[in-house]
Protein backbone atom coordinates (compact mmCIF):
# COMPACT_ATOMS: atom_id res chain seq x y z
CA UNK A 1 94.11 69.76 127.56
CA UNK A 2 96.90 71.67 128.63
CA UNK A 3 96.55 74.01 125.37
CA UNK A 4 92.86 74.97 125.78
CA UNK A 5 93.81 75.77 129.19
CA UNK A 6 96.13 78.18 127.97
CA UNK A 7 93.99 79.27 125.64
CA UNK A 8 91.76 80.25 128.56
CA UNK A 9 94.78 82.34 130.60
CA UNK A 10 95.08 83.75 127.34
CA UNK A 11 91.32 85.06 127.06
CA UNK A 12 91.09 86.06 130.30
CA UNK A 13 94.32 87.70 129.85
CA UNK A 14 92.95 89.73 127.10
CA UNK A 15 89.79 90.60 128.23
CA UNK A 16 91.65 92.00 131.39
CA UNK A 17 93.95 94.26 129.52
CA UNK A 18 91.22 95.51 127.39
CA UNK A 19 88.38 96.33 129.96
CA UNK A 20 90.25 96.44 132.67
CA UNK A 21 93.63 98.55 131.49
CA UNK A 22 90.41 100.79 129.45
CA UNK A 23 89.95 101.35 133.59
CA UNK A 24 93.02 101.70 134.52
CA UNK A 25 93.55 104.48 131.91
CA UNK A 26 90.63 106.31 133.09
CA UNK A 27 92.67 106.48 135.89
CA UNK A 28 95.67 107.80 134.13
CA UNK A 29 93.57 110.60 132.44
CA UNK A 30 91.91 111.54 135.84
CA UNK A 31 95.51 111.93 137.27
CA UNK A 32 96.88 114.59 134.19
CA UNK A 33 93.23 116.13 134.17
CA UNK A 34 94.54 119.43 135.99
CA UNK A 35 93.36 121.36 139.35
CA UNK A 36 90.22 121.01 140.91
CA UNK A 37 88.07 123.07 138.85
CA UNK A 38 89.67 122.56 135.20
CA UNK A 39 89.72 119.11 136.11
CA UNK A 40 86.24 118.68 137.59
CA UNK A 41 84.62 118.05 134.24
CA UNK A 42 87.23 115.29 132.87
CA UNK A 43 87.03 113.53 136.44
CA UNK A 44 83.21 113.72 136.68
CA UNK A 45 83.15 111.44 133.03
CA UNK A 46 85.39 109.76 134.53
CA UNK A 47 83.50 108.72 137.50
CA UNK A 48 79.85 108.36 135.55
CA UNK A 49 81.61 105.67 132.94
CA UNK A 50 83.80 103.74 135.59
CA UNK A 51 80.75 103.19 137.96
CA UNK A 52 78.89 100.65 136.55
CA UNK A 53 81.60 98.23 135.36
CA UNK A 54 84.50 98.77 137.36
CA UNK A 55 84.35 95.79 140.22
CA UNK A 56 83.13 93.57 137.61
CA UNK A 57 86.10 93.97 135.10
CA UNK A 58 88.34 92.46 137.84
CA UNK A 59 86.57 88.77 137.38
CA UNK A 60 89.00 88.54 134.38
CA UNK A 61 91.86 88.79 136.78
CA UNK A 62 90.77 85.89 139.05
CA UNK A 63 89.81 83.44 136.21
CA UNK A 64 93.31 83.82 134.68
CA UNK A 65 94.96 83.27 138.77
CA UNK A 66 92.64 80.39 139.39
CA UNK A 67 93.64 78.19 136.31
CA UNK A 68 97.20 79.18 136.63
CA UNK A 69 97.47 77.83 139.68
CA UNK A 70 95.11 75.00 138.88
CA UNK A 71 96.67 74.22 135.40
CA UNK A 72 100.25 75.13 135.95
CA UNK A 73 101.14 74.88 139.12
CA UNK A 74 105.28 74.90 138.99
CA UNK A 75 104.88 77.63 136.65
CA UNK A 76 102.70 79.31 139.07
CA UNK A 77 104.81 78.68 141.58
CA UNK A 78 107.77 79.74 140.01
CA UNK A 79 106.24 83.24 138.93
CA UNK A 80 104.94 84.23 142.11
CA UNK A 81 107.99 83.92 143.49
CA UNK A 82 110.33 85.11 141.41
CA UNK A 83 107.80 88.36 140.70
CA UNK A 84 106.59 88.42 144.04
CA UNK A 85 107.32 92.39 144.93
CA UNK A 86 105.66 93.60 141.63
CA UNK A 87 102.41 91.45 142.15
CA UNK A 88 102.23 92.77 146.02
CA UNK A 89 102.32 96.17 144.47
CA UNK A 90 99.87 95.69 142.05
CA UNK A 91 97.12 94.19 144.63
CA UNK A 92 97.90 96.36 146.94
CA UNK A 93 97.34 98.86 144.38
CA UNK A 94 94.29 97.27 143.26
CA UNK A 95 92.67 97.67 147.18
CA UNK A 96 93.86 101.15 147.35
CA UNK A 97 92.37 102.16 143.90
CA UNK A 98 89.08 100.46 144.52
CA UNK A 99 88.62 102.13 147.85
CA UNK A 100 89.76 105.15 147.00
CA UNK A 101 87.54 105.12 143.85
CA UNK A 102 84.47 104.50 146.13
CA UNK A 103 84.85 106.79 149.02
CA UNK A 104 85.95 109.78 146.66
CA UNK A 105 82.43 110.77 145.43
CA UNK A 106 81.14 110.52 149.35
CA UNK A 107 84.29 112.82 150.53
CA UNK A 108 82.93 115.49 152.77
CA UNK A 109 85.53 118.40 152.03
CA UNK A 110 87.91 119.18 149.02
CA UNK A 111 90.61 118.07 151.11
CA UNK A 112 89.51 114.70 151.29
CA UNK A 113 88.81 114.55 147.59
CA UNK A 114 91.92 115.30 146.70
CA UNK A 115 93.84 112.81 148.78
CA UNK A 116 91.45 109.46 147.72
CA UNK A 117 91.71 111.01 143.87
CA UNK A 118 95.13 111.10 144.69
CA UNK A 119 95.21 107.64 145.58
CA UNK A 120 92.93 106.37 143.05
CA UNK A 121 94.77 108.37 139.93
CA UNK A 122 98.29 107.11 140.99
CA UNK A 123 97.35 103.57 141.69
CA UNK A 124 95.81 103.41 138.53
CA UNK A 125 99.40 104.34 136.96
CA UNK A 126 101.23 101.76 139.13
CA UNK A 127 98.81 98.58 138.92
CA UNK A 128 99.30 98.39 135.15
CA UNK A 129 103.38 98.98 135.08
CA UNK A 130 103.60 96.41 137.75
CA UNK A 131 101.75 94.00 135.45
CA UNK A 132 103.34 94.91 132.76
CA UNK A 133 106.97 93.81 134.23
CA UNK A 134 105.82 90.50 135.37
CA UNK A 135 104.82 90.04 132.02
CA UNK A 136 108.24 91.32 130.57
CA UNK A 137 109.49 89.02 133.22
CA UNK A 138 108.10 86.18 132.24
CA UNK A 139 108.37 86.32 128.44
CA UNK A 140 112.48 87.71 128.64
CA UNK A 141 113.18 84.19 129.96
CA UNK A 142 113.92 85.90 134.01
CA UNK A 143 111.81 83.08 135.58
CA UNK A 144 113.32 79.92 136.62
CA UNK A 145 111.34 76.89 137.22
CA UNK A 146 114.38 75.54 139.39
CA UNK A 147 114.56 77.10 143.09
CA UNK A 148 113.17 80.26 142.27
CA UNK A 149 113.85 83.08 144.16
CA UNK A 150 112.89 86.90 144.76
CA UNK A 151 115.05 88.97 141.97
CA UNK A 152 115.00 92.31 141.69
CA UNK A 153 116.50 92.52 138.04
CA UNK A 154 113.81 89.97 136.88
CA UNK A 155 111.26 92.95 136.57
CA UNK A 156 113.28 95.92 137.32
CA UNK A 157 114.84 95.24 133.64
CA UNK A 158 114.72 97.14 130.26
CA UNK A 159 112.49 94.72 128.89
CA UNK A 160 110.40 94.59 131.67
CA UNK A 161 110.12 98.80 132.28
CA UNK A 162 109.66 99.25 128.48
CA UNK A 163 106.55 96.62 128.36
CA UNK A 164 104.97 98.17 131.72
CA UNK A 165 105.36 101.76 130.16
CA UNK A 166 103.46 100.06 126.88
CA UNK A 167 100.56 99.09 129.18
CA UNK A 168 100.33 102.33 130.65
CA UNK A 169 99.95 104.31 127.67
CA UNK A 170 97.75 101.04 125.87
CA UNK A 171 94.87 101.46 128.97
CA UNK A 172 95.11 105.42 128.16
CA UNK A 173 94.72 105.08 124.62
CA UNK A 174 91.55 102.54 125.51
CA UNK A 175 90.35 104.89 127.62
CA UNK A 176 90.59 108.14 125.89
CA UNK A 177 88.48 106.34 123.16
CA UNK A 178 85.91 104.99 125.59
CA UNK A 179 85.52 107.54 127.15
CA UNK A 180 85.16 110.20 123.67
CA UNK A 181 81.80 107.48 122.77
CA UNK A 182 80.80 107.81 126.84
CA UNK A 183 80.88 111.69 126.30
CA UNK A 184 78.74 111.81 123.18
CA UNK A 185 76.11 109.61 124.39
CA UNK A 186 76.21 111.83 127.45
CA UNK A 187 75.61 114.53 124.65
CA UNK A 188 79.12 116.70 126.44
CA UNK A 189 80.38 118.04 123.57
CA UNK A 190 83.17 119.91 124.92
CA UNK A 191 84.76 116.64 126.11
CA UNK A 192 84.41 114.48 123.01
CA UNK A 193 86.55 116.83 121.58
CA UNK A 194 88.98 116.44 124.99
CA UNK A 195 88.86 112.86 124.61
CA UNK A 196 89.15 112.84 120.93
CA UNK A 197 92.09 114.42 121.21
CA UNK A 198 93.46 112.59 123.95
CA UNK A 199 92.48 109.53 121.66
CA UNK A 200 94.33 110.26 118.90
CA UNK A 201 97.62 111.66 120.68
CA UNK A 202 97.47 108.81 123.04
CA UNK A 203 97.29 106.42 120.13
CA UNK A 204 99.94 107.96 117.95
CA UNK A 205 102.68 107.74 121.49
CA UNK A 206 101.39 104.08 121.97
CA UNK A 207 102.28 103.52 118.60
CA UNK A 208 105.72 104.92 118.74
CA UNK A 209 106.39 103.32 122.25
CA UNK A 210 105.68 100.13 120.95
CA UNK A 211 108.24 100.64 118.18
CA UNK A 212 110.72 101.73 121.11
CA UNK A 213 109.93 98.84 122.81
CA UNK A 214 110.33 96.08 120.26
CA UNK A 215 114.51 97.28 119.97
CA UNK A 216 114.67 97.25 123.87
CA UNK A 217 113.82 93.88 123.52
CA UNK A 218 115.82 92.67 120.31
CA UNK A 219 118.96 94.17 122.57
CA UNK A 220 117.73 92.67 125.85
CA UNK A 221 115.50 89.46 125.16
CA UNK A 222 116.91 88.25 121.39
CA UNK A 223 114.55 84.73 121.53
CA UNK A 224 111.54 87.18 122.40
CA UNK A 225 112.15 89.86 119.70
CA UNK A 226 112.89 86.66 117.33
CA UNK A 227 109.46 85.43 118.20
CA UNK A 228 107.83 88.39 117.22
CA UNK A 229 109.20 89.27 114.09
CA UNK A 230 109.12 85.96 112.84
CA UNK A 231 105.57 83.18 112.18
CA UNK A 232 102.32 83.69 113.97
CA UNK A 233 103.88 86.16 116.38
CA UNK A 234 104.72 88.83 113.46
CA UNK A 235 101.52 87.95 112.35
CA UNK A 236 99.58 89.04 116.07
CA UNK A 237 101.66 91.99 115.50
CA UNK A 238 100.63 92.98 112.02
CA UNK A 239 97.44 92.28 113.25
CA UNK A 240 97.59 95.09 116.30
CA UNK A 241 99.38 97.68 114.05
CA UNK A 242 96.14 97.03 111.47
CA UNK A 243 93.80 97.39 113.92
CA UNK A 244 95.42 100.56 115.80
CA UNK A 245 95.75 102.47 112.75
CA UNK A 246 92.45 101.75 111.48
CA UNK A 247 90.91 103.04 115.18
CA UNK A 248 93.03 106.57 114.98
CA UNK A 249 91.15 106.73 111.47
CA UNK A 250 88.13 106.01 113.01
CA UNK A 251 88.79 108.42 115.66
CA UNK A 252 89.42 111.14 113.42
CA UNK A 253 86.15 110.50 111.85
CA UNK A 254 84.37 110.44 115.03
CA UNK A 255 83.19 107.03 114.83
CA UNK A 256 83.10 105.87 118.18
CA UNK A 257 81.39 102.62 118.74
CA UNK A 258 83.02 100.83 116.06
CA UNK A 259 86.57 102.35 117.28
CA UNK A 260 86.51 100.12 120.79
CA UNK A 261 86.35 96.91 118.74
CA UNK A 262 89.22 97.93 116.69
CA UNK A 263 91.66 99.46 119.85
CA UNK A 264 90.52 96.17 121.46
CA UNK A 265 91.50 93.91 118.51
CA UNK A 266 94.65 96.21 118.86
CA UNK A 267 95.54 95.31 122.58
CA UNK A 268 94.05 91.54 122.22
CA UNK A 269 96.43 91.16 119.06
CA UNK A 270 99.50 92.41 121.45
CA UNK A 271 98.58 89.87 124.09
CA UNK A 272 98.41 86.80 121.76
CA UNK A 273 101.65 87.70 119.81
CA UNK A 274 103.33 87.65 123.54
CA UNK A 275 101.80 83.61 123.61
CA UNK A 276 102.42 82.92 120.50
CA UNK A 277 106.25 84.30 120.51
CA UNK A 278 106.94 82.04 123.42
CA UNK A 279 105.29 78.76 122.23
CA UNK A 280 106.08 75.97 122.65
CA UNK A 281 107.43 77.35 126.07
CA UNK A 282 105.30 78.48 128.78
CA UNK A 283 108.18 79.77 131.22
CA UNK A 284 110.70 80.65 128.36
CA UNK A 285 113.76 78.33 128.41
CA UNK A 286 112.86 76.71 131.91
CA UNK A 287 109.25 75.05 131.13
CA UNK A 288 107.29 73.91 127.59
CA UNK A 289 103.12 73.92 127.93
CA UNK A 290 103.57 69.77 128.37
CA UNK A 291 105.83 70.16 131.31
CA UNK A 292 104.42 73.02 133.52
CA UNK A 293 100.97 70.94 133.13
CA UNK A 294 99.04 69.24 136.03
CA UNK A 295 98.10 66.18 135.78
CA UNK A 296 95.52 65.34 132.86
CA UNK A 297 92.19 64.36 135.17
CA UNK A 298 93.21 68.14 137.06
CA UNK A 299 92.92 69.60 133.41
CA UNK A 300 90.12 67.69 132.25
CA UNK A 301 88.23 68.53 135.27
CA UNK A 302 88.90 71.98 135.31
CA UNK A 303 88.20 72.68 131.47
CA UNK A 304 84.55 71.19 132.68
CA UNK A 305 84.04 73.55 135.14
CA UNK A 306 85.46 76.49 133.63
CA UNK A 307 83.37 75.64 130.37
CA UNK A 308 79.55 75.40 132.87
CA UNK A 309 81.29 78.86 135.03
CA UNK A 310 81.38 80.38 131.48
CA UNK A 311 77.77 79.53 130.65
CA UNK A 312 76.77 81.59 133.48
CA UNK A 313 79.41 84.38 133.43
CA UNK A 314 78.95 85.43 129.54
CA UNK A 315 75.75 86.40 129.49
CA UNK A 316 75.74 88.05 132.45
CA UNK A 317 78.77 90.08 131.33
CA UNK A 318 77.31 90.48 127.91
CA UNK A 319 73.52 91.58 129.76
CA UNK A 320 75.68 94.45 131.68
CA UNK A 321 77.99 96.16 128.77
CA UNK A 322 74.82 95.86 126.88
CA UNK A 323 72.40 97.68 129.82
CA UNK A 324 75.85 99.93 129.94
CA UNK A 325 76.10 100.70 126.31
CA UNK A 326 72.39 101.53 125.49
CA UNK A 327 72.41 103.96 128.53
CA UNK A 328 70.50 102.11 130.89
CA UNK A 329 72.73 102.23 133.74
CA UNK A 330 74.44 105.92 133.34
CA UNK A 331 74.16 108.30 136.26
CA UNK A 332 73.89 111.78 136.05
CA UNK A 333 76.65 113.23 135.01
CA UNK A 334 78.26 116.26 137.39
CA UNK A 335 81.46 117.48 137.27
CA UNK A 336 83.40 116.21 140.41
CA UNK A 337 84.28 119.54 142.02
CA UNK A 338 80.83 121.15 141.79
CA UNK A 339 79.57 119.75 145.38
CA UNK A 340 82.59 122.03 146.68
CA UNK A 341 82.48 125.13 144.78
CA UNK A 342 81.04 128.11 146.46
CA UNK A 343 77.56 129.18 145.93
CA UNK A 344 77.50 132.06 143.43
CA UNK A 345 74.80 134.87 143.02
CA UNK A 346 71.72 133.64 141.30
CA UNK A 347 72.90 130.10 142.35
CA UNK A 348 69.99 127.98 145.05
CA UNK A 349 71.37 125.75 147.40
CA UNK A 350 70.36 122.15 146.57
CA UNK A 351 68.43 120.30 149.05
């Protein structure tokens, strides 16, 4: 029981990083878009593509907290405290993005869209690094199950900053090729070719980051870097370096659609190599799976109810990427400076 409940952390896990870090870079692209007006256009696909699925891709995130703290409660335990500066920035950067996100197409001057893109743009940057050390955190070994305690140098590491740079620049490279398929069915040339672009360049410095980061961690974490280079773990690797090359190819060739299941398979692969390098050890060198596990009627309870939640919360998912996808859901696009620019001659004031 204690397995398929991983197994669950580690789907929700990956569903997170690929939706929600595909939002998260949307954020990252809306912050290095430019000025007002040369950024107008990039922010305004931006806004159209994040509007429909953007609160709901944060479900993922509270079905991986709830059977963590449910399954694996010393762990749990253990991790929020240890980690607990990095998670406080990342919800608080969570709130800050989704207010900001909301309010910013209802600002009533310039001014006021600058400061909650602002906001939005550079919490989007944070949320993800601050995930991504408690991550490097937790795989290095920098956890311990005994008296744990606040540590600075648990996530402020070289492990640690090298895997929360990777999940920066993995939710841009999602994004840049979401958002490339968002801008053709939008029928905006000009930015398919800006995201196309961004897609491949963004792919091609994940790629080499990655690289970076895997000697970081053979000189920082040696059991980690032995655990993916070695079994199933170099095998979830293979897997992601497959799948990213084959989506820059399908980028090049403009071929969308099928390029979000392969950058996806790329990012999922990632995530399940991290699991995999670890196992049998759920809190490297401190806890196995067996030990950090509740008792077996908690498990066996929760696996029912997390099996009949699932009945109702994959279709509904599935109903609303699929009204998303076909178009049925999209908002007219505008760019997001154009309700601030002045009226030119020839131009009639909208009512």
């Amino acid at each position: 029981m204690a397995e398929i409940c991983l197994g669950f952390i580690v789907l929700g896990l990956t569903a997170y990083g690929v939706l929600g870090g595909a939002d998260f870079g949307a954020g990252f692209w809306d912050l290095t878009a430019g000025g007002d007006r040369r950024g107008g256009r990039v922010r305004g696909l931006v806004q159209r593509s994040m509007s429909p699925v953007w609160e709901a891709n944060h479900v993922w995130l509270i079905f991986v907290l709830v059977i963590a703290w449910t399954a694996f409660p010393l762990a749990f335990g253990a991790i929020f405290t240890t980690l607990a500066v990095p998670l406080f920035l990342a919800a608080l950067g969570i709130i800050l993005r989704g207010t900001a996100f909301a309010l910013r197409g209802q600002a009533g001057t310039m001014r006021e869209a600058r400061l909650l893109g602002a906001t939005f743009a550079l919490s989007s940057v944070v949320v993800p690094f601050c995930f991504g050390t408690v991550l490097g955190g937790i795989a290095s070994g920098r956890v311990r199950a005994r008296d744990p305690a606040a540590d600075v140098d648990a996530w402020l590491n070289s492990t640690s900053i090298a895997i929360g740079v990777l999940a920066v620049l993995s939710g841009a490279y999602l994004a840049a090729v979401f958002l490339a398929g968002d801008a053709r069915r939008a029928e905006l040339p000009d930015l398919e070719r800006a995201f196309r672009a961004r897609a491949l360049g963004a792919g091609a410095v994940t790629g080499a980051a990655a690289m970076v980061a895997l000697l970081v961690v053979r000189s920082d974490a040696r059991p980690l870097f032995d655990g993916l280079t070695s079994g199933s773990g170099l095998a979830a690797i293979i897997v992601s370096a497959l799948a990213g090359i084959a989506t820059l190819a399908l980028v090049w060739t403009e071929r969308f659609d099928i390029a979000r299941g392969t950058a996806a398979l790329a990012v999922a692969a990632v995530i399940a190599g991290w699991v995999l390098a670890n196992e049998p050890d759920l809190l490297p060198g401190q806890l196995t799976i067996d030990a950090a596990a509740a008792a077996n009627a908690t498990l066996t309870a929760l696996v029912v109810s997390i099996g009949l939640g699932l009945v109702i919360l994959l279709p509904s998912l599935y109903y609303l990427y699929g009204l998303v996808l076909r178009g049925r859901l999209d908002q007219a696009y505008e760019p997001l400076d154009q309700r601030f620019r002045p009226l030119s001659a020839g131009d009639e004031e909208q009512p």
